[in-house]
N, C-alpha and C. Protein backbone atom coordinates (compact mmCIF):
# COMPACT_ATOMS: atom_id res chain seq x y z
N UNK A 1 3.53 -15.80 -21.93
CA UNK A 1 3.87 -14.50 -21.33
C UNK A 1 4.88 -13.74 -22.19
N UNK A 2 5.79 -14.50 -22.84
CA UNK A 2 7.02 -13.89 -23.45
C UNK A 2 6.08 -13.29 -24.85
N UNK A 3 5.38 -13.86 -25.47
CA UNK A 3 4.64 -13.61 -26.76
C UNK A 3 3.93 -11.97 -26.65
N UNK A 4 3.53 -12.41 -24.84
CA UNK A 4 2.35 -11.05 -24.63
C UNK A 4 3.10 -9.51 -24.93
N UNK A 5 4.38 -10.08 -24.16
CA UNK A 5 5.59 -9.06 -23.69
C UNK A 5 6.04 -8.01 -25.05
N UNK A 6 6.83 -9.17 -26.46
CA UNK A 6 6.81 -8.72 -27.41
C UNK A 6 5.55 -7.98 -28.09
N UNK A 7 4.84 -8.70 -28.25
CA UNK A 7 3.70 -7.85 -28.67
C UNK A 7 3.47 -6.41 -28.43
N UNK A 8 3.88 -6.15 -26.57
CA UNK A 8 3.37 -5.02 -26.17
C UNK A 8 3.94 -4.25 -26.61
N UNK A 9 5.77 -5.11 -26.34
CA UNK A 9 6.69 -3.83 -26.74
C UNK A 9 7.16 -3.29 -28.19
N UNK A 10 6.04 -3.91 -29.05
CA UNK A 10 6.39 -3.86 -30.39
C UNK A 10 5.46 -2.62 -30.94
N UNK A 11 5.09 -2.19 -29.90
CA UNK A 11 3.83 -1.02 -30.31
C UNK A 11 4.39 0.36 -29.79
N UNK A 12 5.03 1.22 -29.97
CA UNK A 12 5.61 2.44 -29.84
C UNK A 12 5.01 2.87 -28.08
N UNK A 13 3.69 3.46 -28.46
CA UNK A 13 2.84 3.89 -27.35
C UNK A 13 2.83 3.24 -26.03
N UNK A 14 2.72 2.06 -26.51
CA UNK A 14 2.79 1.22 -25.21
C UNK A 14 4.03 1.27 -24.44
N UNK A 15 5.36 1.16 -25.04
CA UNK A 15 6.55 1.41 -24.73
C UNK A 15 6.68 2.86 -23.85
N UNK A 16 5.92 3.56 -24.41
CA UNK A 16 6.22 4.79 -23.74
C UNK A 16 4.95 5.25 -22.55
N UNK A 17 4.51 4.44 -22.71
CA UNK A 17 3.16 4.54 -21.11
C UNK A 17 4.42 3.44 -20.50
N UNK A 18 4.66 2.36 -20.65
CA UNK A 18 5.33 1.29 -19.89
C UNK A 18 6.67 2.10 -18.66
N UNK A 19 7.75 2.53 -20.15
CA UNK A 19 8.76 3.96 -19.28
C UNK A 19 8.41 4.24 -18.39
N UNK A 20 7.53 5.89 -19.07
CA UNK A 20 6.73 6.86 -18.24
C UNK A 20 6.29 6.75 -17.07
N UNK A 21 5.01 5.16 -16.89
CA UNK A 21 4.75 5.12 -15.73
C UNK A 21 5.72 4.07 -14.91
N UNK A 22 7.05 4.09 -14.67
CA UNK A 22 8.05 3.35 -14.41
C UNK A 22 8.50 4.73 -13.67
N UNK A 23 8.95 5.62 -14.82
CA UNK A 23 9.71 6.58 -14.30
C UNK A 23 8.73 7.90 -13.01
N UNK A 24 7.75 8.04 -13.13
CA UNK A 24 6.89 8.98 -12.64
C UNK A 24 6.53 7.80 -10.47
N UNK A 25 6.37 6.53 -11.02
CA UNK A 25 6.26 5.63 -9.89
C UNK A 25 7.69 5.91 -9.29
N UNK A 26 8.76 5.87 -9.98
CA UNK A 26 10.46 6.07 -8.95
C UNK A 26 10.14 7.18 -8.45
N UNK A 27 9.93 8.27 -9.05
CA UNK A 27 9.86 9.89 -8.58
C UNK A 27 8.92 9.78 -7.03
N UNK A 28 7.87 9.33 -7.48
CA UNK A 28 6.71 9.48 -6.34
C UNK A 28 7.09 8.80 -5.36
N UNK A 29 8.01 7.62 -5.17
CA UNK A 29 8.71 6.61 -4.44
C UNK A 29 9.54 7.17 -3.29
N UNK A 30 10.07 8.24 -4.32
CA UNK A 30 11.40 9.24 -3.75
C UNK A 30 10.76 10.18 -2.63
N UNK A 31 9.82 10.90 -3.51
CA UNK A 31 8.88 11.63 -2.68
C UNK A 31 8.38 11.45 -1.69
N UNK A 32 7.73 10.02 -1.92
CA UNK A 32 7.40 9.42 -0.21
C UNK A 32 7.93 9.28 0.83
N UNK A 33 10.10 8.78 0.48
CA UNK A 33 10.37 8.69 1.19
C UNK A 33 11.00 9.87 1.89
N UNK A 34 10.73 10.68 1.01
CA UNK A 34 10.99 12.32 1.97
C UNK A 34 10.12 12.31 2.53
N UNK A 35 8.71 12.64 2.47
CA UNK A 35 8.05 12.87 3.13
C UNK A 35 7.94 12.13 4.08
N UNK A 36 7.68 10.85 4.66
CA UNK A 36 7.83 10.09 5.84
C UNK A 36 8.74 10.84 6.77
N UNK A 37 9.97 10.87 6.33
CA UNK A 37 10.89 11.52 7.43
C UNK A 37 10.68 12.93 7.65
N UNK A 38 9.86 14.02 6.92
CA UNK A 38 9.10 14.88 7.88
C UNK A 38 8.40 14.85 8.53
N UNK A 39 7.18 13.73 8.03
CA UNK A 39 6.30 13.52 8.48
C UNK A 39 6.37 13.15 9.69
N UNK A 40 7.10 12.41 10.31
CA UNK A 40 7.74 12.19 11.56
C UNK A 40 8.04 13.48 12.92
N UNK A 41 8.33 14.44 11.78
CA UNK A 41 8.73 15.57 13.20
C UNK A 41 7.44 16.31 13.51
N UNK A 42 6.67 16.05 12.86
CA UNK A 42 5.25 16.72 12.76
C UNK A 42 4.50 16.15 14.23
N UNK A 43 4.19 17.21 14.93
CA UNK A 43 2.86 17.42 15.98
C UNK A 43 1.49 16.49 15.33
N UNK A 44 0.85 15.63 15.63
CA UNK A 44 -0.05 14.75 15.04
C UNK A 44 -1.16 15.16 16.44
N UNK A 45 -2.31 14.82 15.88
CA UNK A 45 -4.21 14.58 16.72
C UNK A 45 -3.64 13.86 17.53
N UNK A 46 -4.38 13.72 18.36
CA UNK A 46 -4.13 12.64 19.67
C UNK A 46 -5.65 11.75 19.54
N UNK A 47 -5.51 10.70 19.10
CA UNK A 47 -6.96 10.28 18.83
C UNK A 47 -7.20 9.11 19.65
N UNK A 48 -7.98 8.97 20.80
CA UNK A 48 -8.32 8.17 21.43
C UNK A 48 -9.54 6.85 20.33
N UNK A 49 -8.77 5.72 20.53
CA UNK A 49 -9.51 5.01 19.68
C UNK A 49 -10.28 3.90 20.56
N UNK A 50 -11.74 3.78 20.58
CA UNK A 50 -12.69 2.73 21.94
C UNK A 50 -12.27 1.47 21.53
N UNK A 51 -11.95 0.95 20.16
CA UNK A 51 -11.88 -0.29 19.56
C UNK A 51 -10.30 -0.91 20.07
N UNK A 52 -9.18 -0.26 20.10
CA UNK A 52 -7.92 -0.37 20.58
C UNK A 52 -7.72 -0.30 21.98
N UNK A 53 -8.90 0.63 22.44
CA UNK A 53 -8.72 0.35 24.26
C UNK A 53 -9.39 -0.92 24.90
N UNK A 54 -9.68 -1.36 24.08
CA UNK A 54 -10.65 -2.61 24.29
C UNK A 54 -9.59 -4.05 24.69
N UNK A 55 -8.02 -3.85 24.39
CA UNK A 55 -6.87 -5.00 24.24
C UNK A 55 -5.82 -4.79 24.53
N UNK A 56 -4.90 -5.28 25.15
CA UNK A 56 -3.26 -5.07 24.62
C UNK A 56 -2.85 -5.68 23.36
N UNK A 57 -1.67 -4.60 22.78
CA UNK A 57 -1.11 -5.35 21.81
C UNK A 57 -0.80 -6.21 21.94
N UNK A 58 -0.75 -7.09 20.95
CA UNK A 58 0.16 -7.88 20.62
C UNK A 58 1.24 -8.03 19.43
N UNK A 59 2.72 -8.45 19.74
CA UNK A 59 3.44 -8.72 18.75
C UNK A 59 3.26 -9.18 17.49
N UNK A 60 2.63 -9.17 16.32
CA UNK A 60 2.36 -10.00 15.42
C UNK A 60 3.23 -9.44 14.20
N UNK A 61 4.20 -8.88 14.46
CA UNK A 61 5.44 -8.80 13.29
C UNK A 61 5.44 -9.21 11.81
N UNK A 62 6.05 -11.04 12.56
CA UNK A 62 6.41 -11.75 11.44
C UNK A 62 5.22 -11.90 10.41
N UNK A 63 4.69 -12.30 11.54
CA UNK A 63 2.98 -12.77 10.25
C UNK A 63 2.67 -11.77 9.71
N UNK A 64 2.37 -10.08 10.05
CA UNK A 64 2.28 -9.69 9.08
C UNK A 64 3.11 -9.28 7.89
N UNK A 65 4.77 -8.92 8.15
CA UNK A 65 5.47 -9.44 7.20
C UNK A 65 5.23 -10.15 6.12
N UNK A 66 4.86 -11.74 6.68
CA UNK A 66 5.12 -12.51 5.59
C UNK A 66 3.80 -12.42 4.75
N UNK A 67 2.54 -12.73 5.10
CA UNK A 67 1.13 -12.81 4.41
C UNK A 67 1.44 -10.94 3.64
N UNK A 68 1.93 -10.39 4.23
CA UNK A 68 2.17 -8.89 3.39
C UNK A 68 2.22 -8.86 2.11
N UNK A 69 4.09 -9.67 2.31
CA UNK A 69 4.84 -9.55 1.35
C UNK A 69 4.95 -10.91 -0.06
N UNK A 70 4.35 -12.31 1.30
CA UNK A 70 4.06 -13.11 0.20
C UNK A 70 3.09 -12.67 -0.98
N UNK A 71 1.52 -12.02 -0.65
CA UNK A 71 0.74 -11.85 -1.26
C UNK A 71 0.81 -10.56 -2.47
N UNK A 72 2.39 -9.61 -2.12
CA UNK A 72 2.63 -8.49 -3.08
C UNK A 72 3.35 -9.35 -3.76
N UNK A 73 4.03 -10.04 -3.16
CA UNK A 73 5.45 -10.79 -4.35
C UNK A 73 4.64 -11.45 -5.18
N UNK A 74 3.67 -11.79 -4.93
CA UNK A 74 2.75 -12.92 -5.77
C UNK A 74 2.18 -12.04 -6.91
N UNK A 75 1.55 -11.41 -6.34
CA UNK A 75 0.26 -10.64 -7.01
C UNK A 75 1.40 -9.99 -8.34
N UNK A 76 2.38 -9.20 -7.91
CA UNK A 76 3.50 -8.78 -9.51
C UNK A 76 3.65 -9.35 -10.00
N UNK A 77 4.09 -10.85 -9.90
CA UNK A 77 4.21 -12.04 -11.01
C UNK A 77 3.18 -12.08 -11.52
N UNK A 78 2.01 -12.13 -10.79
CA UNK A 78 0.74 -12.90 -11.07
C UNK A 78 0.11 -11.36 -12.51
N UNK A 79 0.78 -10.44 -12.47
CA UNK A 79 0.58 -9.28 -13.08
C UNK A 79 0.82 -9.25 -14.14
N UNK A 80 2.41 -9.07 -13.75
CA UNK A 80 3.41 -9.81 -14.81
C UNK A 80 2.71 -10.34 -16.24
N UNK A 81 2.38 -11.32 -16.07
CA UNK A 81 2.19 -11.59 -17.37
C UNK A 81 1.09 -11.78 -18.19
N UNK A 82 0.87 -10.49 -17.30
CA UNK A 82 -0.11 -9.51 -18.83
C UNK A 82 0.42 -7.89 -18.54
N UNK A 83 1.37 -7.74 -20.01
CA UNK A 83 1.80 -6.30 -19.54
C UNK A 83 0.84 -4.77 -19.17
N UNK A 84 -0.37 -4.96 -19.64
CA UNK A 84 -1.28 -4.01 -19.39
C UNK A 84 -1.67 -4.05 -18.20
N UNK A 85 -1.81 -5.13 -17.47
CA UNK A 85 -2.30 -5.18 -16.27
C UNK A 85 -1.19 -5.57 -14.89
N UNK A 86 0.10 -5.50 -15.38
CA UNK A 86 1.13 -4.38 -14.74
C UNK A 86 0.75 -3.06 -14.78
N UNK A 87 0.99 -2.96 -15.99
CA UNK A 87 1.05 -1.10 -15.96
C UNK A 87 -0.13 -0.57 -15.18
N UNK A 88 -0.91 -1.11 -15.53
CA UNK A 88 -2.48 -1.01 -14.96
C UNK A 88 -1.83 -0.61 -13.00
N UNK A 89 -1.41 -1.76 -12.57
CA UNK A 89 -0.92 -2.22 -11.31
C UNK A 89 0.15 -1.41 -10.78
N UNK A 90 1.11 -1.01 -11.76
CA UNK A 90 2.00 0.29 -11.30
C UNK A 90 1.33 1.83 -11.11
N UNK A 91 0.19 2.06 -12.12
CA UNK A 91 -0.31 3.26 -12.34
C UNK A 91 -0.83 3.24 -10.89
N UNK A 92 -2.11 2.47 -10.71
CA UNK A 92 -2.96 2.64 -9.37
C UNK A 92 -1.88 2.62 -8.08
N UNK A 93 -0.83 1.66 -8.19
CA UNK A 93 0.06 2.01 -6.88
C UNK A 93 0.37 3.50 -6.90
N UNK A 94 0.71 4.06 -7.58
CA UNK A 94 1.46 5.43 -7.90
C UNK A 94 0.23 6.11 -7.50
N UNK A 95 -0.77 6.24 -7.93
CA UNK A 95 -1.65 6.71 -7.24
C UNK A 95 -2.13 6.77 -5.83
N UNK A 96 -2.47 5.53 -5.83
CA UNK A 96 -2.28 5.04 -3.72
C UNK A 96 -0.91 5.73 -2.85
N UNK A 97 -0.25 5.70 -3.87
CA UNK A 97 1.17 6.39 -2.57
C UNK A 97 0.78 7.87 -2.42
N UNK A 98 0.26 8.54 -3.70
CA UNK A 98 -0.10 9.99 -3.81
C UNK A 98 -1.11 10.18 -2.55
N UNK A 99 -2.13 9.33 -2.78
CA UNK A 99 -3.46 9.62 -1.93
C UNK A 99 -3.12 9.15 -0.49
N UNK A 100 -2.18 8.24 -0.21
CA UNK A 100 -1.40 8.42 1.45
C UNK A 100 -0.58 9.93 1.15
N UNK A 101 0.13 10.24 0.82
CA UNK A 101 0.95 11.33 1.32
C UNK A 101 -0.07 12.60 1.33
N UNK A 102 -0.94 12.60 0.75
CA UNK A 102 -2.03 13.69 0.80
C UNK A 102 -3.22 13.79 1.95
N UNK A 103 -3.20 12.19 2.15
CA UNK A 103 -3.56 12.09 3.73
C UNK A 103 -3.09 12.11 4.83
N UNK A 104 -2.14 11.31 5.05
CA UNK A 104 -0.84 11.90 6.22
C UNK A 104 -0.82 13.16 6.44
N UNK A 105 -0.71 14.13 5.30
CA UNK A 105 -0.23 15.46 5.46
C UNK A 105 -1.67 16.13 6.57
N UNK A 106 -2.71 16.19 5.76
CA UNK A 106 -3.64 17.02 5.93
C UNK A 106 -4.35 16.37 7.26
N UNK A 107 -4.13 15.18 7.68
CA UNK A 107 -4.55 14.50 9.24
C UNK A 107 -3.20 14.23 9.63
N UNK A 108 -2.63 14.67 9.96
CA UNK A 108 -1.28 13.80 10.70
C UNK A 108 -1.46 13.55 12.41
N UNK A 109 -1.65 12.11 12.68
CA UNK A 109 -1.84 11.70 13.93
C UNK A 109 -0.62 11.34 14.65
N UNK A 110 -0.64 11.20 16.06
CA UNK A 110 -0.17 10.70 16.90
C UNK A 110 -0.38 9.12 16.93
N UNK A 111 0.86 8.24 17.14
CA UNK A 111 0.72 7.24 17.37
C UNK A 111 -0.05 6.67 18.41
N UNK A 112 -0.28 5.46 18.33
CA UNK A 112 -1.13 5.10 19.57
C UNK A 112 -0.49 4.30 20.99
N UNK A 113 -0.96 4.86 21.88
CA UNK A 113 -0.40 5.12 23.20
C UNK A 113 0.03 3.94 23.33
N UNK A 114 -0.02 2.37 22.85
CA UNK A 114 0.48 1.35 23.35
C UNK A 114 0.77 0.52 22.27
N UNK A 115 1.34 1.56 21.15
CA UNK A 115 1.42 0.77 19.56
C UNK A 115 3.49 -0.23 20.08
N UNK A 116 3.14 -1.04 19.72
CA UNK A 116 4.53 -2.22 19.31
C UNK A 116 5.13 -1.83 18.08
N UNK A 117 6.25 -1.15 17.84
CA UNK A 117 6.49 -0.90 16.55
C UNK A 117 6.54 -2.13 15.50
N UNK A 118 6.12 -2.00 14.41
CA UNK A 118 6.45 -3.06 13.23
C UNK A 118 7.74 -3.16 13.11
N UNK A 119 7.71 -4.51 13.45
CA UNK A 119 9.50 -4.98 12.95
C UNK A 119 9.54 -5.50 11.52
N UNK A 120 9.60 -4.37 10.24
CA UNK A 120 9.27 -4.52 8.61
C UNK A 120 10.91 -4.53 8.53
N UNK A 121 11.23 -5.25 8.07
CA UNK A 121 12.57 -5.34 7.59
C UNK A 121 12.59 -4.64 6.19
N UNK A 122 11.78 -4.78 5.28
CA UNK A 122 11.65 -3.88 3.90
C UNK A 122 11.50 -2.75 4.34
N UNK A 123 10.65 -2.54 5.22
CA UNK A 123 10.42 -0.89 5.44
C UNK A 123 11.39 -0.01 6.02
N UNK A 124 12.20 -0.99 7.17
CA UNK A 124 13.40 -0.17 7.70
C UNK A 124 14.47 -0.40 6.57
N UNK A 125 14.98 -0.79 5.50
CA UNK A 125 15.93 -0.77 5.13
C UNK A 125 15.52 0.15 4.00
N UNK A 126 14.03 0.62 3.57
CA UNK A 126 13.73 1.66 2.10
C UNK A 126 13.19 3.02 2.98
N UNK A 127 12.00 2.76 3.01
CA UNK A 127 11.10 4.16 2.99
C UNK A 127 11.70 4.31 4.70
N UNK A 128 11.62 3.46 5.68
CA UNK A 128 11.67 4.14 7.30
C UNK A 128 13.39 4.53 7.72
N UNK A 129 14.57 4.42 6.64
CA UNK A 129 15.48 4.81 6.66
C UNK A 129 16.10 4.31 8.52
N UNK A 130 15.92 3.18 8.41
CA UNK A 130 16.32 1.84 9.68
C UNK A 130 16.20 2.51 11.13
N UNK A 131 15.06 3.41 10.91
CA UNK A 131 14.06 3.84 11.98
C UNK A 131 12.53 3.16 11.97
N UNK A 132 11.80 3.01 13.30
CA UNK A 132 10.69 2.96 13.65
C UNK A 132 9.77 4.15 13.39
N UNK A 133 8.96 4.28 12.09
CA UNK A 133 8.19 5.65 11.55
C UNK A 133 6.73 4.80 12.70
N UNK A 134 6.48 5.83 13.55
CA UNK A 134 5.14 5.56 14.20
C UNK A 134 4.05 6.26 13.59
N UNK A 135 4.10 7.04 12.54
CA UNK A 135 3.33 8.64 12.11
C UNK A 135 2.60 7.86 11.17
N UNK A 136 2.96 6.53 10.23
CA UNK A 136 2.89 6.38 8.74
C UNK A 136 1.39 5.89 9.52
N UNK A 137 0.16 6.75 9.81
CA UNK A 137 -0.81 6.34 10.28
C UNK A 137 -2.13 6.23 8.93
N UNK A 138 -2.78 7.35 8.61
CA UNK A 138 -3.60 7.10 7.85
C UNK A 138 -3.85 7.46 6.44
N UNK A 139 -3.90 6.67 6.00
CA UNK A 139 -4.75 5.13 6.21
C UNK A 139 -3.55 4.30 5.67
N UNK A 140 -3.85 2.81 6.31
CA UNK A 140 -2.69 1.80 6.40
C UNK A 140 -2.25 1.26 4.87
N UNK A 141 -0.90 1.48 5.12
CA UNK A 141 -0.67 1.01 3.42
C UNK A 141 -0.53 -0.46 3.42
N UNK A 142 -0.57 -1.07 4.03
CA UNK A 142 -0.06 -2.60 4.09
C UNK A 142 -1.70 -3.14 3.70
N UNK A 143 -3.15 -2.45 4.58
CA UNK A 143 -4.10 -3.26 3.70
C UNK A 143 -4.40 -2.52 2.52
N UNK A 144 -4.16 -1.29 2.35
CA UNK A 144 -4.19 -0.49 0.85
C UNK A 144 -3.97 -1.25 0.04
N UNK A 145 -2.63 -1.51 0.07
CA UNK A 145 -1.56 -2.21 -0.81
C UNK A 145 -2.48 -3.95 -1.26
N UNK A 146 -2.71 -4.71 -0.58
CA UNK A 146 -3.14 -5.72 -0.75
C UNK A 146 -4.30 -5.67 -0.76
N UNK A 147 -5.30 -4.74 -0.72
CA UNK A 147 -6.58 -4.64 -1.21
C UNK A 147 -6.64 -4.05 -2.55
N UNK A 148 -5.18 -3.45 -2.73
CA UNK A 148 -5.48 -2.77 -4.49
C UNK A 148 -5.50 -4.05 -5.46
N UNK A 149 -4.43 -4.75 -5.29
CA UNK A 149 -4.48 -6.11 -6.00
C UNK A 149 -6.04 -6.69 -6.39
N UNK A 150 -6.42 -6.91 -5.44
CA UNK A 150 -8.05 -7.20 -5.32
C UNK A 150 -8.80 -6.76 -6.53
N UNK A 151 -8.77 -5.14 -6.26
CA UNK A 151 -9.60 -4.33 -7.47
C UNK A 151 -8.81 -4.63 -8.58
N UNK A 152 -7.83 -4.80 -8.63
CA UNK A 152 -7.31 -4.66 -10.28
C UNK A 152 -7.13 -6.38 -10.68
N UNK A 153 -6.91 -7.31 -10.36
CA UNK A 153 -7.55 -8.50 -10.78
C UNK A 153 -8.99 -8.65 -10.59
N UNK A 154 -9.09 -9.58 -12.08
CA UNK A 154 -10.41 -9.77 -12.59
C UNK A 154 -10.68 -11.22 -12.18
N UNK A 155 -9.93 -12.05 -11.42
CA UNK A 155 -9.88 -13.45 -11.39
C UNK A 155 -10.87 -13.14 -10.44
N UNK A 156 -11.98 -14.05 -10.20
CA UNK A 156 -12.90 -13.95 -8.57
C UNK A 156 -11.74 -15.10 -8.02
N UNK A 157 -11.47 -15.81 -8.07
CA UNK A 157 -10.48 -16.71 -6.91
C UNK A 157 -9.58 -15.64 -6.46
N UNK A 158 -9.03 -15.34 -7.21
CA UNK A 158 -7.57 -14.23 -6.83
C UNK A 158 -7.76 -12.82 -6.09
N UNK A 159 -8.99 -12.62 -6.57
CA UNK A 159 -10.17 -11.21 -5.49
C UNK A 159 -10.51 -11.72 -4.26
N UNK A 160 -11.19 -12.74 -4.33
CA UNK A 160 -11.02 -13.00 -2.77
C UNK A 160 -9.82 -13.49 -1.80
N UNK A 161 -8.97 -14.11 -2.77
CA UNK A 161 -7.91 -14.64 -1.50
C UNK A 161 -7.16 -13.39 -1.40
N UNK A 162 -7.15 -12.05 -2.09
CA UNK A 162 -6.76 -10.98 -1.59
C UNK A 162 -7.14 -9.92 -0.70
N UNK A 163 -8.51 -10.15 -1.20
CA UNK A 163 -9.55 -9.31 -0.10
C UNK A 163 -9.77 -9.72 1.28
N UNK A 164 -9.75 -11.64 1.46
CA UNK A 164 -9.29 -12.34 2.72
C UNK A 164 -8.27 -11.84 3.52
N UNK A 165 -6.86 -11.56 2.19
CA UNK A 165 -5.43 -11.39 3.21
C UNK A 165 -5.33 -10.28 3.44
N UNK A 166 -6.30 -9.07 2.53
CA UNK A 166 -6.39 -8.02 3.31
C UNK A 166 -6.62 -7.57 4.44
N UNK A 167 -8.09 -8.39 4.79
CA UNK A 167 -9.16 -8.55 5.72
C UNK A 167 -7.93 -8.84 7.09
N UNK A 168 -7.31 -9.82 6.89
CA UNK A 168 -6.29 -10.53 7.47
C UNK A 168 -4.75 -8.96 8.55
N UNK A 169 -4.43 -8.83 7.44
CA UNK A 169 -3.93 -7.87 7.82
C UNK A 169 -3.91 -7.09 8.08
N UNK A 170 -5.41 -6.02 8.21
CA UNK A 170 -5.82 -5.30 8.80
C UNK A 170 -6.42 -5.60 10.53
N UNK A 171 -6.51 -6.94 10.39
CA UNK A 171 -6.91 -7.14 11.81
C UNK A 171 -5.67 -6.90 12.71
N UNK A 172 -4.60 -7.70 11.97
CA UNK A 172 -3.08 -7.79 12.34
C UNK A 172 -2.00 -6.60 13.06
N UNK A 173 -2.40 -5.68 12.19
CA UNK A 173 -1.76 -4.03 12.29
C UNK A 173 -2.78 -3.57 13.60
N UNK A 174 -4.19 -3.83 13.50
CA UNK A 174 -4.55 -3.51 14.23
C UNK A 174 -4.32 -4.12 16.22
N UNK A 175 -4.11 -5.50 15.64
CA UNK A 175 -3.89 -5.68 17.04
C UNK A 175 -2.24 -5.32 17.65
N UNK A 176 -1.50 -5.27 17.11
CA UNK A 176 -0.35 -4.62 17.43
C UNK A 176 -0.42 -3.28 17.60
N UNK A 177 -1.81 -2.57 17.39
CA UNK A 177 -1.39 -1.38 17.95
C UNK A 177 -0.90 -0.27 16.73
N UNK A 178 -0.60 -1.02 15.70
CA UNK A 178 0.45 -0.07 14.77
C UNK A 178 -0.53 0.91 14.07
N UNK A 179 -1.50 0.47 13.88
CA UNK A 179 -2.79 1.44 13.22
C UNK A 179 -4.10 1.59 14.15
N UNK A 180 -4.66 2.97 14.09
CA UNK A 180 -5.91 2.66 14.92
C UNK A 180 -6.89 2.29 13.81
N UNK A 181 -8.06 2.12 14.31
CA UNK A 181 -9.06 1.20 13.51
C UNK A 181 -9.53 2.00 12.41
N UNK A 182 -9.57 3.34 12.39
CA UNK A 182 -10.39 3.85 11.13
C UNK A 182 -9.09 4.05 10.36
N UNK A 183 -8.09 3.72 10.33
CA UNK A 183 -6.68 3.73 9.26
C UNK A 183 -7.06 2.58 8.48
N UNK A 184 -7.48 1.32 9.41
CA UNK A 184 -7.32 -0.09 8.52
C UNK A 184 -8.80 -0.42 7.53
N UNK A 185 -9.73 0.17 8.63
CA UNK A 185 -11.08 0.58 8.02
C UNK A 185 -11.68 1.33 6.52
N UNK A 186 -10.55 2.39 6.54
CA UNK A 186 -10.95 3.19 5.32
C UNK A 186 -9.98 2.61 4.41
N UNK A 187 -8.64 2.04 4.39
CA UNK A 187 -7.70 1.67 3.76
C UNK A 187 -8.35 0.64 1.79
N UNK A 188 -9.19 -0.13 2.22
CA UNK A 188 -10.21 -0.40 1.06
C UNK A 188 -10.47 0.72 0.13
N UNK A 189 -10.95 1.72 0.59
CA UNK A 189 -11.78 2.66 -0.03
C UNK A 189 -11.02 3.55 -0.79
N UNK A 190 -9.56 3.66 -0.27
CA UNK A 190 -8.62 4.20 -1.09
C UNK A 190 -8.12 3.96 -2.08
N UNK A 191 -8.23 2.26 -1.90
CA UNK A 191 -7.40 1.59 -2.76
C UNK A 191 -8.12 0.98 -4.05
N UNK A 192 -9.83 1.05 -3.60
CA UNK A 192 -10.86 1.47 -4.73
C UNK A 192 -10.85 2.62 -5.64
N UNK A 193 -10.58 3.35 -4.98
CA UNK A 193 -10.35 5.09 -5.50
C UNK A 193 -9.28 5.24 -5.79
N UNK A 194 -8.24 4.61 -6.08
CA UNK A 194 -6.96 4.85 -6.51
C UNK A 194 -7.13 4.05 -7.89
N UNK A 195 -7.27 2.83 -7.81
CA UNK A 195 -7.71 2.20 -9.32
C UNK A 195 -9.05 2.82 -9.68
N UNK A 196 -10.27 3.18 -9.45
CA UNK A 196 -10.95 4.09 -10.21
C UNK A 196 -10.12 5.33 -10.75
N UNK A 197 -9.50 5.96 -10.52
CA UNK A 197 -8.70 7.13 -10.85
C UNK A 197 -7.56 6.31 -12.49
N UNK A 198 -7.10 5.70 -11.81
CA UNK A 198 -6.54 4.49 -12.82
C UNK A 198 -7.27 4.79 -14.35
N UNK A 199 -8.37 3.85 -13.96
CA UNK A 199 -9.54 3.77 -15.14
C UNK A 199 -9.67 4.62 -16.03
N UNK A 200 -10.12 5.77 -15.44
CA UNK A 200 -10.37 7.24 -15.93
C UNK A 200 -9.68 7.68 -16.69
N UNK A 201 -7.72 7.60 -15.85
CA UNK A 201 -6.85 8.38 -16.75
C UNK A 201 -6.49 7.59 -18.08
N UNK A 202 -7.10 5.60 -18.05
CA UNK A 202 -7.03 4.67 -18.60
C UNK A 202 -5.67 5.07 -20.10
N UNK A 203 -4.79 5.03 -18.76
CA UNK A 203 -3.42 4.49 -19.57
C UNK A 203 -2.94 3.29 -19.58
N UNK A 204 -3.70 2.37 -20.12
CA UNK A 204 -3.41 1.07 -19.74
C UNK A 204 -2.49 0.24 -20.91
């Protein structure tokens, strides 16, 4: 890994896609977390969902927490060491945060009538500013997030046990209530279309 590292950074260009998309991911970071806290005072759809009236929530917090955050903490190491496929992995996130805040905006929903707030300890101490954001509705970043991993590893072992814990955590959000079903539903498709976009601009 250390060999790969030098190598990369021994090449001018690369150094400066590496920065760049470092510095442009903080910006968009920032951005998000403004926007959340408008996004919040915002009038949202009232969307009756048949699949959510079908249950009560349930609490499922911790677990999704941990399968969340184990499988992001993993997947950056697991990135890590191949620097292109970081950058690769920072670019498409940066993208995915763009294509939530562009969705939020232009659908902004109402929470759901019997949602359990997520008790995210990362989230209340960064982006939810140690508030309960009920708004951060569509589409869900928690299976976004762990379904992008998916597309951008090439390992088939490492694609599926991500696409599993995606699978996983979308059920999760959903039974707590915290997302209605077409948030966790389309959340894949974004996170396809965020690394296709990737590809294209192929700053890798």
């Amino acid at each position: 890994m250390k060999n790969n590292w030098q190598n990369y950074l021994s090449q001018k260009d690369k150094r400066i896609v590496l920065i760049v998309s470092h510095i442009v991911l903080v910006i968009i970071l920032f951005v998000f977390f403004r926007f959340l806290n408008y996004n919040e005072t915002r009038t949202g759809f009232v969307f009756n969902d048949p699949l959510l009236a079908l249950y009560s929530p349930i609490d499922v917090s911790s677990l999704i927490f941990f399968i969340t955050y184990s499988l992001a903490i993993s997947g950056i190491f697991i990135a890590f060491r191949s620097p292109a496929l970081f950058v690769k992995l920072i670019q498409a996130y940066a993208i995915l945060t763009i294509l939530r805040m562009f969705c939020l905006f232009v659908l902004p929903l109402e929470a759901p009538a019997k949602i359990i707030p997520l008790n995210d300890s990362f989230l209340h101490s960064t982006f939810y500013a140690g508030r309960d954001n009920l708004k951060d509705l569509f589409f869900s970043g928690h299976t976004a997030t762990i379904m992008l991993f998916a597309f951008v590893f090439s390992n088939k072992r490492l694609k599926w046990l991500y696409i599993c814990g995606a699978f996983i955590v979308a059920i999760l959000v959903a039974l707590q209530h915290v997302h209605y079903s077409i948030d966790v539903i389309v959340a894949p498709l974004f996170a396809y279309f965020a690394v296709y976009i990737q590809r294209k601009i192929n700053y890798q």
